[in-house]
C-alpha atoms as a PDB file:
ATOM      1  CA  UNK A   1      -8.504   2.981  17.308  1.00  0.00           C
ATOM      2  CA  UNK A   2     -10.756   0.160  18.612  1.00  0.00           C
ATOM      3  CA  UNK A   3     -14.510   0.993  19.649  1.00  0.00           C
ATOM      4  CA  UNK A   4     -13.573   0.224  23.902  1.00  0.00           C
ATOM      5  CA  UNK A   5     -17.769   0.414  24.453  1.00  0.00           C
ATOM      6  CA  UNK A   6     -18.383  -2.138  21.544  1.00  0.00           C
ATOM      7  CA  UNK A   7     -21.738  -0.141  20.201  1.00  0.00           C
ATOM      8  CA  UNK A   8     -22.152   0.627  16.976  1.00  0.00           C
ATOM      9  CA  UNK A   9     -18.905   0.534  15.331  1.00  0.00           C
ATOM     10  CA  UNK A  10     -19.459  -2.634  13.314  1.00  0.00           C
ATOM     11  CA  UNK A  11     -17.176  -5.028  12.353  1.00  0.00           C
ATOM     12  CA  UNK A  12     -14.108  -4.041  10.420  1.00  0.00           C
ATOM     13  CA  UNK A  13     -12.265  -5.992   8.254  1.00  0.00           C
ATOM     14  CA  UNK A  14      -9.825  -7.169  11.151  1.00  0.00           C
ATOM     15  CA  UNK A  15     -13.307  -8.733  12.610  1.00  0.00           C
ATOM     16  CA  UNK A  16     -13.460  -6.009  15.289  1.00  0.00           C
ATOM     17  CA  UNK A  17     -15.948  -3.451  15.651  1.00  0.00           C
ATOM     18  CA  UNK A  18     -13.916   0.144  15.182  1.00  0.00           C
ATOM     19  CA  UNK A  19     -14.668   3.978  15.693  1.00  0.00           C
ATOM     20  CA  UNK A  20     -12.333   6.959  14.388  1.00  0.00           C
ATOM     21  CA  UNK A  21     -12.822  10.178  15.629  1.00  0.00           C
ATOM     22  CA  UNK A  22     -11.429  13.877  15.454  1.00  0.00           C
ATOM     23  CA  UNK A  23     -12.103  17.249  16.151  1.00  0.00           C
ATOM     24  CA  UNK A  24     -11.925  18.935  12.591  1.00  0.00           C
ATOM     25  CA  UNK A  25     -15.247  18.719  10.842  1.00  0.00           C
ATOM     26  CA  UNK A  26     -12.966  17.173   7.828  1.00  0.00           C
ATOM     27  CA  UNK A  27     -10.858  14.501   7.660  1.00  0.00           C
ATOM     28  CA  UNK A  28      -7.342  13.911   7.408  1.00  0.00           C
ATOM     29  CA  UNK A  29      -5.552  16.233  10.219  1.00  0.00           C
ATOM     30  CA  UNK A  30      -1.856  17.253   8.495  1.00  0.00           C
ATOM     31  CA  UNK A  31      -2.689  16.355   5.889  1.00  0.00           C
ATOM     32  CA  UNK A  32      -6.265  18.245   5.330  1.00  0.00           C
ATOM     33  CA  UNK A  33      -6.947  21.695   3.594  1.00  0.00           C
ATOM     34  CA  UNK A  34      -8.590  24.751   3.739  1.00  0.00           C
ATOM     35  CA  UNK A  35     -11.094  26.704   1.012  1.00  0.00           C
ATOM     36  CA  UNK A  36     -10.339  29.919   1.084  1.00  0.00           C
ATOM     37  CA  UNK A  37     -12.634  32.627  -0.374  1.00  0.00           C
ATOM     38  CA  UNK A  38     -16.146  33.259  -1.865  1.00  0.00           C
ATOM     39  CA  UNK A  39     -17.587  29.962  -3.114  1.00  0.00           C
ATOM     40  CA  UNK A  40     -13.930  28.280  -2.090  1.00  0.00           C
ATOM     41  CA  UNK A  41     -12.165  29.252  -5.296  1.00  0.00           C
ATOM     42  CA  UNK A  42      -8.688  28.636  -3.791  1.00  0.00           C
ATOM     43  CA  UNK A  43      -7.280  25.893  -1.447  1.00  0.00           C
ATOM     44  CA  UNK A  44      -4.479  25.711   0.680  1.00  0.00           C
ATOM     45  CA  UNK A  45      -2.740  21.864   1.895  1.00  0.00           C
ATOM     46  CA  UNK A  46      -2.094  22.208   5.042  1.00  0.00           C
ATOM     47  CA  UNK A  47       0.590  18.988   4.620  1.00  0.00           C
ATOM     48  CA  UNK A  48       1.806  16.908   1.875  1.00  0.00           C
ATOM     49  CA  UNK A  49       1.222  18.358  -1.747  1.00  0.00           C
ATOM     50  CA  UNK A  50       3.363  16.203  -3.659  1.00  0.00           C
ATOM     51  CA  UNK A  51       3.347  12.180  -4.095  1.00  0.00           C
ATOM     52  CA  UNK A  52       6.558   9.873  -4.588  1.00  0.00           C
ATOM     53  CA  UNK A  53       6.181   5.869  -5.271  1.00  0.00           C
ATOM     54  CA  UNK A  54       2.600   6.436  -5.999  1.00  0.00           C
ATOM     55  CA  UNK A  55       2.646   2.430  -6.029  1.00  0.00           C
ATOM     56  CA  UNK A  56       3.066   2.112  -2.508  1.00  0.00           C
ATOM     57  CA  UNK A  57      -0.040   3.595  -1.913  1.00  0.00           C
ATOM     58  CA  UNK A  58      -2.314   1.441  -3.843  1.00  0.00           C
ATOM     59  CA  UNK A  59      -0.130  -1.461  -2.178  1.00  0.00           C
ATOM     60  CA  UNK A  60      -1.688  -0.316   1.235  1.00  0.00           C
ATOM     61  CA  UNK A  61      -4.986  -0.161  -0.176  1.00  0.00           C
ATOM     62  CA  UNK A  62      -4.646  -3.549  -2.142  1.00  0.00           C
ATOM     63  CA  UNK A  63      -3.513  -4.589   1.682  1.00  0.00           C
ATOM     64  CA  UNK A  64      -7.110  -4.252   2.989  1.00  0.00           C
ATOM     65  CA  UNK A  65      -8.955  -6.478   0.839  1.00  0.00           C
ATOM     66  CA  UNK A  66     -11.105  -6.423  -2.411  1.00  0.00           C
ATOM     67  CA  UNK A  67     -12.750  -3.713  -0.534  1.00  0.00           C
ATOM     68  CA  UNK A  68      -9.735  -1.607  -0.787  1.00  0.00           C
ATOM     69  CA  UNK A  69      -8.332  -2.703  -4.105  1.00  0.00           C
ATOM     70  CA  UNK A  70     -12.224  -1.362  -5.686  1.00  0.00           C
ATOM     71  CA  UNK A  71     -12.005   1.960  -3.837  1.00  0.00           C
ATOM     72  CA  UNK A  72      -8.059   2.492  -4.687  1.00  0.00           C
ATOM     73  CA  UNK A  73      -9.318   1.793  -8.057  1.00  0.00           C
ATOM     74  CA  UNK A  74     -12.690   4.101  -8.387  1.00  0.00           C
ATOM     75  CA  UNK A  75     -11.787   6.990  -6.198  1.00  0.00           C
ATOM     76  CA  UNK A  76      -7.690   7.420  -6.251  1.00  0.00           C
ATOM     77  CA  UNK A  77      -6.072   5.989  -9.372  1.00  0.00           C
ATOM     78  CA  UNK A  78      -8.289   8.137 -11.800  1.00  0.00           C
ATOM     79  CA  UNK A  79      -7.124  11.243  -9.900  1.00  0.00           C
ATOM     80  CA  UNK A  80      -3.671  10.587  -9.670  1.00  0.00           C
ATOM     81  CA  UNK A  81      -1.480  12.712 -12.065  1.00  0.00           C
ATOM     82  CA  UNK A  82       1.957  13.091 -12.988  1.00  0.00           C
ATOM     83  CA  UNK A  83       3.561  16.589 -12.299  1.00  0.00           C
ATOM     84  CA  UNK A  84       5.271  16.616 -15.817  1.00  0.00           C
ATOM     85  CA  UNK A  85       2.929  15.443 -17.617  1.00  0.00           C
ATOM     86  CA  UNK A  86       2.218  17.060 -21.127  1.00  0.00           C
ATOM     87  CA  UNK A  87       5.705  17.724 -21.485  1.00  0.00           C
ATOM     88  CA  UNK A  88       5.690  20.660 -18.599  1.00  0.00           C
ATOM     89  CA  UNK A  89       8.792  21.089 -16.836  1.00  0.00           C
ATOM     90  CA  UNK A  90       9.044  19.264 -13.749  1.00  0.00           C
ATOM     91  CA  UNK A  91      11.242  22.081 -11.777  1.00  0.00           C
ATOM     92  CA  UNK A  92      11.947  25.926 -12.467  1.00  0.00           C
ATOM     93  CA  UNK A  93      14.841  26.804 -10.264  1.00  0.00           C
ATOM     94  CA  UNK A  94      16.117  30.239  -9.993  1.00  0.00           C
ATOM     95  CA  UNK A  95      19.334  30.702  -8.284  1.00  0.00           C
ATOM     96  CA  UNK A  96      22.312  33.060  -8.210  1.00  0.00           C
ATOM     97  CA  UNK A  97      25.505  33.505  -9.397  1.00  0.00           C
ATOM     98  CA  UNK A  98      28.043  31.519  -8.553  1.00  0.00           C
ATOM     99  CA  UNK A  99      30.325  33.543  -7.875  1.00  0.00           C
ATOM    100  CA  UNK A 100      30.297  34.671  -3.656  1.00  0.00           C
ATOM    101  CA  UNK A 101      30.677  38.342  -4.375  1.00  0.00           C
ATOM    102  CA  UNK A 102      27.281  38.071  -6.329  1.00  0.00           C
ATOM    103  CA  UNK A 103      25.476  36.340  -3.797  1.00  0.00           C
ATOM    104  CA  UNK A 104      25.757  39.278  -2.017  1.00  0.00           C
ATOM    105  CA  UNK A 105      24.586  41.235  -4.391  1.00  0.00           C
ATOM    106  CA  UNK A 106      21.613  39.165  -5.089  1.00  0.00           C
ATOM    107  CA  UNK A 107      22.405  38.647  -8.581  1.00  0.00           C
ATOM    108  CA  UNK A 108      19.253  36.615 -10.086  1.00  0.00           C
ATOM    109  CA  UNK A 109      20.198  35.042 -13.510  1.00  0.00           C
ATOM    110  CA  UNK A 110      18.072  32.616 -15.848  1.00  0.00           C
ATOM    111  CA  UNK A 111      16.301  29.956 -14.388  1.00  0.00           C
ATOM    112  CA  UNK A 112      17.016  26.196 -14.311  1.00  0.00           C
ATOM    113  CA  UNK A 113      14.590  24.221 -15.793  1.00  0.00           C
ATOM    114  CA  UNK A 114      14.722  20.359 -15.818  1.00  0.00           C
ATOM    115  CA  UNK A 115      11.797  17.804 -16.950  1.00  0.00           C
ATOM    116  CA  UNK A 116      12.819  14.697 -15.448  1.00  0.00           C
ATOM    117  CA  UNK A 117      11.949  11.301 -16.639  1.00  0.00           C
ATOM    118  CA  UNK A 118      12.914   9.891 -20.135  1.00  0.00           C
ATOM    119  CA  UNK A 119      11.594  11.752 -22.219  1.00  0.00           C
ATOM    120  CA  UNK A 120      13.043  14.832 -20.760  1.00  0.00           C
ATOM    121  CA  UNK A 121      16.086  12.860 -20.090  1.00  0.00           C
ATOM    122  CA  UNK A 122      18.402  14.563 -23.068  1.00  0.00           C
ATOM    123  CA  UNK A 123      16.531  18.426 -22.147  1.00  0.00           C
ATOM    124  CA  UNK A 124      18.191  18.045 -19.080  1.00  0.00           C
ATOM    125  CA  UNK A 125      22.166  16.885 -20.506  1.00  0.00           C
ATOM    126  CA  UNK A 126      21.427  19.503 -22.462  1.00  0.00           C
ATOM    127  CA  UNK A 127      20.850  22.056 -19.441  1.00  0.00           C
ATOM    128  CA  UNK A 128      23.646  20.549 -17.168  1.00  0.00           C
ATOM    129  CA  UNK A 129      25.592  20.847 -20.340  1.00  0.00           C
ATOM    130  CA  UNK A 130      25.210  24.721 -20.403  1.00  0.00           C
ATOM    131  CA  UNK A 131      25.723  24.951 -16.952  1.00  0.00           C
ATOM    132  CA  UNK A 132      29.554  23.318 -16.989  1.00  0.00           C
ATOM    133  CA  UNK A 133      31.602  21.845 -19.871  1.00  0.00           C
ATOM    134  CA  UNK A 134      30.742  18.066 -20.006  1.00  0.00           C
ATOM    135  CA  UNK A 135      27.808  18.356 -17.198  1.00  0.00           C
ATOM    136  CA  UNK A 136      25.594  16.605 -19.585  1.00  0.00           C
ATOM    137  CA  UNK A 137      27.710  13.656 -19.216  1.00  0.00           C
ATOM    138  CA  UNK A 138      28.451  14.015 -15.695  1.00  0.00           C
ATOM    139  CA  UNK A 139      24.595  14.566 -15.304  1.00  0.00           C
ATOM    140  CA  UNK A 140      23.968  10.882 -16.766  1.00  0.00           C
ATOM    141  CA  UNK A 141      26.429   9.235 -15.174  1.00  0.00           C
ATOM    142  CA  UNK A 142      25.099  10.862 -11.781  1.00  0.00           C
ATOM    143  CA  UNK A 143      21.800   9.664 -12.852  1.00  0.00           C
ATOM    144  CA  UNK A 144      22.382   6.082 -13.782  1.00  0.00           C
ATOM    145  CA  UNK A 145      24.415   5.369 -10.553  1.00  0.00           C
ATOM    146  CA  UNK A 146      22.305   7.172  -8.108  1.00  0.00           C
ATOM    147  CA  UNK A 147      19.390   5.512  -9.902  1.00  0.00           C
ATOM    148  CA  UNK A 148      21.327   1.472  -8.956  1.00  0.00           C
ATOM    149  CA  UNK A 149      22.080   2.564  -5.749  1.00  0.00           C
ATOM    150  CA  UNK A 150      17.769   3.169  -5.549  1.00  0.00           C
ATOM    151  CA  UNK A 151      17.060   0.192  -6.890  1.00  0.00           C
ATOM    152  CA  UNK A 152      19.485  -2.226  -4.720  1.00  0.00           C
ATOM    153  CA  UNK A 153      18.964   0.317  -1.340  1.00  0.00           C
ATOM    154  CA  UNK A 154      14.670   1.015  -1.237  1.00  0.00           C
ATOM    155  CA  UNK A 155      13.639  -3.009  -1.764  1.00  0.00           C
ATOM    156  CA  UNK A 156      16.284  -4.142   0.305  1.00  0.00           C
ATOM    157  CA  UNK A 157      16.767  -2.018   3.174  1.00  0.00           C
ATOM    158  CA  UNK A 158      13.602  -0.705   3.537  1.00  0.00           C
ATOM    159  CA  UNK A 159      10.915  -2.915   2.338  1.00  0.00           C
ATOM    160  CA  UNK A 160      12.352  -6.087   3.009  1.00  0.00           C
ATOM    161  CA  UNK A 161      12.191  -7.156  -0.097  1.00  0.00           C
ATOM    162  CA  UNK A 162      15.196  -9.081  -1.577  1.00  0.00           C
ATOM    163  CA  UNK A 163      16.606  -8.223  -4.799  1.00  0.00           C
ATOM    164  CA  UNK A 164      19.863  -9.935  -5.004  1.00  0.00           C
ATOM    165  CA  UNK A 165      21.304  -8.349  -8.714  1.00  0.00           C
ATOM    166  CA  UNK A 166      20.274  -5.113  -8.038  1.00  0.00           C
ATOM    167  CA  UNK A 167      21.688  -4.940  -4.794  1.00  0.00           C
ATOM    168  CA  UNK A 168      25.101  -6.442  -6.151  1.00  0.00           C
ATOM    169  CA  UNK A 169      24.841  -3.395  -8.441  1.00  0.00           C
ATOM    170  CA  UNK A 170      24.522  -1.221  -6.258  1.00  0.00           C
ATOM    171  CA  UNK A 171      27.353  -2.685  -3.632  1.00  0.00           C
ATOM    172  CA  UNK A 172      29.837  -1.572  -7.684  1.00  0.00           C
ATOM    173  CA  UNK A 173      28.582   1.865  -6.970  1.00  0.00           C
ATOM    174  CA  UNK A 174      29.825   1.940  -3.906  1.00  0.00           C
ATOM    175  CA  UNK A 175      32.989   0.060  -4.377  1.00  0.00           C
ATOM    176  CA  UNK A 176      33.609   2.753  -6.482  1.00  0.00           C
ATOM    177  CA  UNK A 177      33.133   5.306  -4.593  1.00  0.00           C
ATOM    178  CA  UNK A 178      29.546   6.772  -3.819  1.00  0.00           C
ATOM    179  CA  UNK A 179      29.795   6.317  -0.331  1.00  0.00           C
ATOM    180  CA  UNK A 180      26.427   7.264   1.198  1.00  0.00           C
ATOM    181  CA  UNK A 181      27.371   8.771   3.963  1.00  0.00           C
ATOM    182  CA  UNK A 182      29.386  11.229   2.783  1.00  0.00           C
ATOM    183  CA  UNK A 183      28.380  14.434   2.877  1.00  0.00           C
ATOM    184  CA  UNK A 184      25.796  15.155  -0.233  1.00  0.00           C
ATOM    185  CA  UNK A 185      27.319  18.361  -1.746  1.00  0.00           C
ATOM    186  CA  UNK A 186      30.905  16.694  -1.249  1.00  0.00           C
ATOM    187  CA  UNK A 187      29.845  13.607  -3.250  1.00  0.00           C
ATOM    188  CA  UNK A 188      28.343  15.455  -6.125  1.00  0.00           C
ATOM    189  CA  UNK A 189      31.987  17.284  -6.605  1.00  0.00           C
ATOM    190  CA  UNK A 190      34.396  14.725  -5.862  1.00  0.00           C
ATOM    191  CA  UNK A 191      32.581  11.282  -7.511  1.00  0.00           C
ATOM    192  CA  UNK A 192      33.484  10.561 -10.925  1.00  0.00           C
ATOM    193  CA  UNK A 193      34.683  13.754 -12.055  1.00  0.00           C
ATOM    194  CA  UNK A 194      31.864  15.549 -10.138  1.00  0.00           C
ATOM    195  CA  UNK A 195      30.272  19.204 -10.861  1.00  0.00           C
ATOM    196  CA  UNK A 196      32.331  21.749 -10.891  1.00  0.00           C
ATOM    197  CA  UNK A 197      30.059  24.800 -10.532  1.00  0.00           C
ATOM    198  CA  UNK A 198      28.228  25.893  -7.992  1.00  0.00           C
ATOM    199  CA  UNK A 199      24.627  26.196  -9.666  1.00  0.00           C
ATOM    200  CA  UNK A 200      24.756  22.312 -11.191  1.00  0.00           C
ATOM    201  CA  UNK A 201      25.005  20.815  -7.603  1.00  0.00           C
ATOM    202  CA  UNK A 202      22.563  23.259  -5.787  1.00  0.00           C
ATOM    203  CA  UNK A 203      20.090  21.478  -9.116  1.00  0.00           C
ATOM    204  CA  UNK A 204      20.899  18.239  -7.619  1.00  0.00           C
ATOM    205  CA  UNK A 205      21.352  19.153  -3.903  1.00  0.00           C
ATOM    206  CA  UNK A 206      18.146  21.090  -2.661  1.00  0.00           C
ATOM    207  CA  UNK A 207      16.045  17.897  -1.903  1.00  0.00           C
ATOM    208  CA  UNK A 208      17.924  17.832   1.646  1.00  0.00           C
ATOM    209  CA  UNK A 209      16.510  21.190   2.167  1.00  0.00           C
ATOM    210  CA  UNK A 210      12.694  19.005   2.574  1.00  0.00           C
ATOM    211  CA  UNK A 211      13.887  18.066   6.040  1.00  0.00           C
ATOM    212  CA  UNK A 212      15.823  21.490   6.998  1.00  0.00           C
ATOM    213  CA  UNK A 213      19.015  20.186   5.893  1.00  0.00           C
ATOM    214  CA  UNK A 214      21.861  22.159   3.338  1.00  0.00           C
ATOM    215  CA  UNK A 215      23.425  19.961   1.033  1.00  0.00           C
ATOM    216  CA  UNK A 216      26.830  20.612   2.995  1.00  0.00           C
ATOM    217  CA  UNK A 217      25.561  19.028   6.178  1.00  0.00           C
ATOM    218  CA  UNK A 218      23.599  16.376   4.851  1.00  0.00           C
ATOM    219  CA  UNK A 219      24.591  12.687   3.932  1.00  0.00           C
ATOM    220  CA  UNK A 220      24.549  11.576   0.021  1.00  0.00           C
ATOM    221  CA  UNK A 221      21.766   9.094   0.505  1.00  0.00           C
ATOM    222  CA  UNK A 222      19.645  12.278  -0.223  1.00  0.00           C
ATOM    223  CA  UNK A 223      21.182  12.432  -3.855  1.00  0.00           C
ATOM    224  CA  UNK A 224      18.583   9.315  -3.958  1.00  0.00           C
ATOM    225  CA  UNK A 225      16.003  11.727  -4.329  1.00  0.00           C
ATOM    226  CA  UNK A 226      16.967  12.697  -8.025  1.00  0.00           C
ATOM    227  CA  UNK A 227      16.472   9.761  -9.476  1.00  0.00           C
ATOM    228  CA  UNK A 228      13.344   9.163  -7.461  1.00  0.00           C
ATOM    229  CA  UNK A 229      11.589  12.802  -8.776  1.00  0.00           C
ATOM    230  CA  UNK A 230      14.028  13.187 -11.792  1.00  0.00           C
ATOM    231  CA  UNK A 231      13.625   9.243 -12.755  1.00  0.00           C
ATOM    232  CA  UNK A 232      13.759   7.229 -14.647  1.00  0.00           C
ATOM    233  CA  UNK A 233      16.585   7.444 -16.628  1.00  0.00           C
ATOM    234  CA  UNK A 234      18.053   5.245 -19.434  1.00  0.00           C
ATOM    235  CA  UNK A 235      20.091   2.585 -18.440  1.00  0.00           C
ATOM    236  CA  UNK A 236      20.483  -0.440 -20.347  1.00  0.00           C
ATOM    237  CA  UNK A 237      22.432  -2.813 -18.006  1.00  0.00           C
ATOM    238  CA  UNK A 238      19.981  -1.708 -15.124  1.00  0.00           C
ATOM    239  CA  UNK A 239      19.555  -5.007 -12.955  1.00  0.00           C
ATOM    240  CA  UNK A 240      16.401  -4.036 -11.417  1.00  0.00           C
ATOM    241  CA  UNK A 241      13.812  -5.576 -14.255  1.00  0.00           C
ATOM    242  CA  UNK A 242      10.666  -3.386 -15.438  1.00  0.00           C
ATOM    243  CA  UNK A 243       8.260  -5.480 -13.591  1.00  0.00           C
ATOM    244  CA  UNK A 244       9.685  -4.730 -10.187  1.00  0.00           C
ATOM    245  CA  UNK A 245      10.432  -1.497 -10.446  1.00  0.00           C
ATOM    246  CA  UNK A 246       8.862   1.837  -8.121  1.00  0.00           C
ATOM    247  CA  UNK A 247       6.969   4.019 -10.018  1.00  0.00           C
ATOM    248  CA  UNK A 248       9.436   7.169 -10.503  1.00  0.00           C
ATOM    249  CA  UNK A 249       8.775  10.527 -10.689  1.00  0.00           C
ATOM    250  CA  UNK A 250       6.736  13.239  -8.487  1.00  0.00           C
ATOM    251  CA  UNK A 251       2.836  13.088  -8.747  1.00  0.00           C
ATOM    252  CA  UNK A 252      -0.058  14.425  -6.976  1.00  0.00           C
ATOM    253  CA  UNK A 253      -3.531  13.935  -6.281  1.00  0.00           C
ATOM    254  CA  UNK A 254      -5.746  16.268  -8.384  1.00  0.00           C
ATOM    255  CA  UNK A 255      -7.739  18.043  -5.696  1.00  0.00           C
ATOM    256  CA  UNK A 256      -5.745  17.719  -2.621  1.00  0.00           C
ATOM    257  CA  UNK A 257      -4.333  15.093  -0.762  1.00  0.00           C
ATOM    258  CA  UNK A 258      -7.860  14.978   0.789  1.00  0.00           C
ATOM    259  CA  UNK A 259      -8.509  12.643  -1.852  1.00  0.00           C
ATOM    260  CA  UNK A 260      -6.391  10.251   0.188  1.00  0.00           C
ATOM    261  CA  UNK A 261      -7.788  11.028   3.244  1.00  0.00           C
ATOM    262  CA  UNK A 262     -11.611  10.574   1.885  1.00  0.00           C
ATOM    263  CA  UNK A 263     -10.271   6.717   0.340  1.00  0.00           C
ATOM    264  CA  UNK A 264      -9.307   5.746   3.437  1.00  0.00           C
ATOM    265  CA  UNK A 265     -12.685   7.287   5.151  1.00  0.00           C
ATOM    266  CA  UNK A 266     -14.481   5.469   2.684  1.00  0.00           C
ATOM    267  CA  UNK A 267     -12.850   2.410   3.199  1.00  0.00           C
ATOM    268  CA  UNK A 268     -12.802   2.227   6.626  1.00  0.00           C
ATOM    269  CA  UNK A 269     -16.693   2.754   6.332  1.00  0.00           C
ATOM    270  CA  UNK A 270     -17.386   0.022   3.961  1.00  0.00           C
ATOM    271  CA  UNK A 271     -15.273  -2.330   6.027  1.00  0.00           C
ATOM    272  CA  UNK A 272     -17.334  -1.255   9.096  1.00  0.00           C
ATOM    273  CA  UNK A 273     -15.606   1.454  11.315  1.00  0.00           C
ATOM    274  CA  UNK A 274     -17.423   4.611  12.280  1.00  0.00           C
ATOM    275  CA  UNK A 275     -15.857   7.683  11.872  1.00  0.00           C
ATOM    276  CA  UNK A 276     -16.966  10.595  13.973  1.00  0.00           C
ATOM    277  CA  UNK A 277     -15.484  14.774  13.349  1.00  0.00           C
ATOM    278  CA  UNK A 278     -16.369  17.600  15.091  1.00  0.00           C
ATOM    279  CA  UNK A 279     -15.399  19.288  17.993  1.00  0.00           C
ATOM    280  CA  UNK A 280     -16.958  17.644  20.689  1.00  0.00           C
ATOM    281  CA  UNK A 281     -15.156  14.485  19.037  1.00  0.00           C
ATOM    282  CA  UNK A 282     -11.815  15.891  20.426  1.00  0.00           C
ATOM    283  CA  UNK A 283      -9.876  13.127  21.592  1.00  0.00           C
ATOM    284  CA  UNK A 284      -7.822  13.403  25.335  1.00  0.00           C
ATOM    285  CA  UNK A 285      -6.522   9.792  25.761  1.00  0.00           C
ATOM    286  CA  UNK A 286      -5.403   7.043  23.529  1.00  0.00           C
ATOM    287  CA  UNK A 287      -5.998   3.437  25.243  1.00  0.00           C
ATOM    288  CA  UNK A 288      -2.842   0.912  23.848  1.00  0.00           C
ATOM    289  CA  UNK A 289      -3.556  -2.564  24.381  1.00  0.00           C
ATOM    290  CA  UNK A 290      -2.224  -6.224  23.921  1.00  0.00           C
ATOM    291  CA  UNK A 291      -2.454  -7.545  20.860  1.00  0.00           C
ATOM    292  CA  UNK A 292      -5.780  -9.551  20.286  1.00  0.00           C
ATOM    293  CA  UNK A 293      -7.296  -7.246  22.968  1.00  0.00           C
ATOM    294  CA  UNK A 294      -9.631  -4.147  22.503  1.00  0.00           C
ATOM    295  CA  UNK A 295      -8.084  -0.810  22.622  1.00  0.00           C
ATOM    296  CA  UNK A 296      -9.742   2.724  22.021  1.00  0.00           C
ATOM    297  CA  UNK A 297     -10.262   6.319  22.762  1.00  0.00           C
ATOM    298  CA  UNK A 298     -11.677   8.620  25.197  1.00  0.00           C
ATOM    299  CA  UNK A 299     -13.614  11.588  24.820  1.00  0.00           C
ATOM    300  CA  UNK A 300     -12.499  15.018  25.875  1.00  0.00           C
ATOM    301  CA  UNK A 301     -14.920  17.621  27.220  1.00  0.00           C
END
């Protein structure tokens, strides 16, 4: 928020002077973290833990100037790592039978593990493929189309960014018939053969479960979400070309995602805002104003 005294905010890179503040001694609010124990051996996020399109972020810090392209580059970038890295699985899910009567019984069988990306791309045909006869197959073709139907929907749709063959791609994979509305767990049984078994679909299905959704109430855009953490997959008529493509596949910041929090503190600093925590830095009231015109916060007692 704007500085609505002027004082000692400096300027910021919009050419205004600017002052943060909060009542938590550290920064970030949802998404900060507590150190638990002696010497703070263990830490607990109090929001986000996990990191999708890692590339948008450094897009918002490229955003702000040099001054945010240096600190993206010194303080984030280094300390951004790739769940799966190493060759570790990317998920360990451990379901039941499929069968109802052992739901009930809470039968708990051998996990599901999947690696995601292409060089765990055949580990996990292989897995669908013990799941279901031909679920290996049914697992790539899943893959490659839900992966199009990313590629022509996210730049597109959502950041207005025009990508005329991959959104003709995707418009096939809808002609033919992955409508993305349809309910999610429908869609993975009916579409092109589909899963047959209960345990291959809950694999593909629980990202809906994020927002508080099942997978039998919510629409199949969500089946976006595999190729998005599971991504990328092979694809060799894939219209979307290398150099414009998101970053796939689930990361996180090593440390917390106060790492994000501190990069934007810093920034913010160098670029002149003031940043004040603590708890007589609680803020009561938010002032909105016009564009071009100061806005800011006041102080609670």
């Amino acid at each position: 928020c704007g500085d609505d005294e002027g004082g000692e905010g400096g300027e910021a890179s919009g050419g205004g002077a600017g002052v943060a503040a909060g009542a938590d001694a550290a920064l970030g609010g949802r998404t900060g973290a507590a150190d638990v124990g002696e010497g703070c051996p263990y830490r607990f996020e109090r929001g986000p833990s996990l990191m999708l399109l890692p590339d948008v972020y450094r897009e918002a810090f490229v955003a702000a100037g040099p001054t945010g392209e240096r600190v993206w580059n010194e303080m984030v970038a280094p300390n951004i790592r790739r769940v799966n890295d190493g060759g570790r699985p990317l998920y360990t899910l451990f379901m039941d039978e499929d069968q109802p009567d052992d739901l009930v019984n809470e039968v708990v069988v051998e996990p599901v593990t999947l690696y995601g990306g292409l060089d765990g791309f055949e580990r996990d045909c292989a897995t669908f493929e013990d799941l279901e006869t031909g679920g290996g197959e049914a697992y790539a073709r899943h893959m490659v189309s839900a992966q199009r139907i990313l590629d022509g929907g996210l730049p597109n749709f959502i950041e207005n960014r025009f990508r005329w063959r991959a959104l003709l791609q995707m418009l096939g994979e809808v002609i033919n018939g992955a409508f993305p509305l349809e309910g999610q767990d429908a869609q993975l049984k009916r579409w092109r053969g589909g899963f047959s078994t209960h345990k291959a679909r809950a694999a593909l299905s629980f990202q809906s479960l994020y927002i508080g959704l099942t997978p039998f109430e919510a629409p199949a855009v969500f089946n976006l979400l595999v190729p998005l953490e599971l991504g990328p997959c092979p694809d060799p008529n894939r219209a979307e070309p290398s150099e414009s493509r998101r970053t796939q596949g689930i990361y996180y910041p090593s440390g917390g995602y106060g790492l994000i929090s501190n990069a934007l503190a810093t920034l913010a600093r160098e670029s002149g805002a003031r940043i004040e925590s603590g708890p007589d830095k609680r803020v009561a009231q938010l002032l909105v104003a016009e564009a071009g015109e100061g806005a800011g916060a006041g102080a609670g007692a």
